[in-house]
Protein backbone atom coordinates (compact mmCIF):
# COMPACT_ATOMS: atom_id res chain seq x y z
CA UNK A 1 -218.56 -22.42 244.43
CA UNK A 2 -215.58 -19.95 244.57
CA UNK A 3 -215.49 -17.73 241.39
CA UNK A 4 -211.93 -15.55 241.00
CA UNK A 5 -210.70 -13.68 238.38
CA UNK A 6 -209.20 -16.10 236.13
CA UNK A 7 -210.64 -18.86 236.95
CA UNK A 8 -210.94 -21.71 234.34
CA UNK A 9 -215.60 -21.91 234.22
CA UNK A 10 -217.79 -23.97 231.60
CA UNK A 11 -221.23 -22.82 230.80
CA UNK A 12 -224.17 -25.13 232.00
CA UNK A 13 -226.83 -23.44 230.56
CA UNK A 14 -227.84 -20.65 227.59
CA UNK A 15 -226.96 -19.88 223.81
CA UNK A 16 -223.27 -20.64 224.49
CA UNK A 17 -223.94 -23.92 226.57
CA UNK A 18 -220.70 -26.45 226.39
CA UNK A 19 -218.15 -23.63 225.93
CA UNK A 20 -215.28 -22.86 228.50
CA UNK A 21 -213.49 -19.83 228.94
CA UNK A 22 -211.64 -17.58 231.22
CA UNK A 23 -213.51 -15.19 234.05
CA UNK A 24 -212.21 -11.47 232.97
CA UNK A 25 -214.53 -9.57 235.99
CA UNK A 26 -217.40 -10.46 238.50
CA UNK A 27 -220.01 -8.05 239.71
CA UNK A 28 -220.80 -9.67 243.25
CA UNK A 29 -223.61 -7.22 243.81
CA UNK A 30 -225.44 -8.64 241.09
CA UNK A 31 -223.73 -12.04 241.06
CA UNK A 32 -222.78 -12.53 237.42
CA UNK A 33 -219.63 -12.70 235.83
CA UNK A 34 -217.98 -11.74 232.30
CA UNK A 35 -216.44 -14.95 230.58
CA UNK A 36 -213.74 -14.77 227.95
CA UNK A 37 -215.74 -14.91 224.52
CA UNK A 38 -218.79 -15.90 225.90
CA UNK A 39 -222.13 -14.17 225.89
CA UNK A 40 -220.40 -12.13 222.85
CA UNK A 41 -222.87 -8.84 222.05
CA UNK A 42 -223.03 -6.31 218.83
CA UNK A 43 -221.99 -2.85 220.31
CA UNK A 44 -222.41 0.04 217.32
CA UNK A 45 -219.93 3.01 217.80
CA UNK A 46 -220.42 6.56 216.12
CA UNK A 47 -217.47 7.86 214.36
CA UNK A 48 -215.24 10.53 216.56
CA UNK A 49 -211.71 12.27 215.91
CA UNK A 50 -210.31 9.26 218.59
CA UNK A 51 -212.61 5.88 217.06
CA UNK A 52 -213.44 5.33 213.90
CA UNK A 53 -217.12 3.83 214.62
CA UNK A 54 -218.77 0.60 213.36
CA UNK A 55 -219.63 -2.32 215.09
CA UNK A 56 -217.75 -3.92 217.88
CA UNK A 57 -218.17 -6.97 219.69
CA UNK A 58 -217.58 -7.54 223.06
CA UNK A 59 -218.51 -9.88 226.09
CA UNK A 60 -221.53 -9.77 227.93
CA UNK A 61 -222.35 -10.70 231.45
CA UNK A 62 -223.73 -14.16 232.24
CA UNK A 63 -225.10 -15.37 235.78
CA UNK A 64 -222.83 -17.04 237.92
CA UNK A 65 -225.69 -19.93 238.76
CA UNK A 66 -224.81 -20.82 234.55
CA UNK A 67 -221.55 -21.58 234.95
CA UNK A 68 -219.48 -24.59 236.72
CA UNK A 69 -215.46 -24.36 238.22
CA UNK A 70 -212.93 -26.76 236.05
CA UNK A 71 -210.47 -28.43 237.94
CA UNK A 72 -207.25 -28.23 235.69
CA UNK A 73 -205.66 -30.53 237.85
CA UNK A 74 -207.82 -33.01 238.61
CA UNK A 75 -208.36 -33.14 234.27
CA UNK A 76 -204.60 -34.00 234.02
CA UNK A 77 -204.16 -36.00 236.17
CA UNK A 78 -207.24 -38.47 234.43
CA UNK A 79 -204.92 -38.35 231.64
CA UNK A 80 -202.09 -39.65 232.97
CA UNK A 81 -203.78 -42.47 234.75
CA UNK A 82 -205.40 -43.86 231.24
């Protein structure tokens, strides 16, 4: 399976099985990859001069094994043939 930055994945397996997003960054060493709001995780931030603090969310890394390629083009043209 060829995984780029980008890339148009749907998750196969875990808490956000079903959803589809867009690959922001892939850690080959480790062979996961971080998925447009997927995998979303509670990050708490102490107040500076610069932030203001509180609780962020932000994406999370999910195996690349749990995810599977969509073919944009091969979806449209399914449509068009019906």
């Amino acid at each position: 399976m060829i995984l780029k930055k980008g890339t148009q994945v749907k998750v196969i397996s875990g808490k956000d099985k079903g959803k589809t997003g867009e690959i922001l960054e892939i850690n080959r060493k480790l062979n996961k990859v971080k998925i447009k709001s997927i995998c979303m995780n509670k990050k708490h931030l102490k107040p500076t001069k610069e932030n203001k603090g509180g609780i962020i969310s932000k994406e999370g890394f999910i195996h690349q094994s749990n995810v599977k390629n969509i073919d944009v083009k091969k979806k449209e043209k399914k449509i068009v043939n019906k």
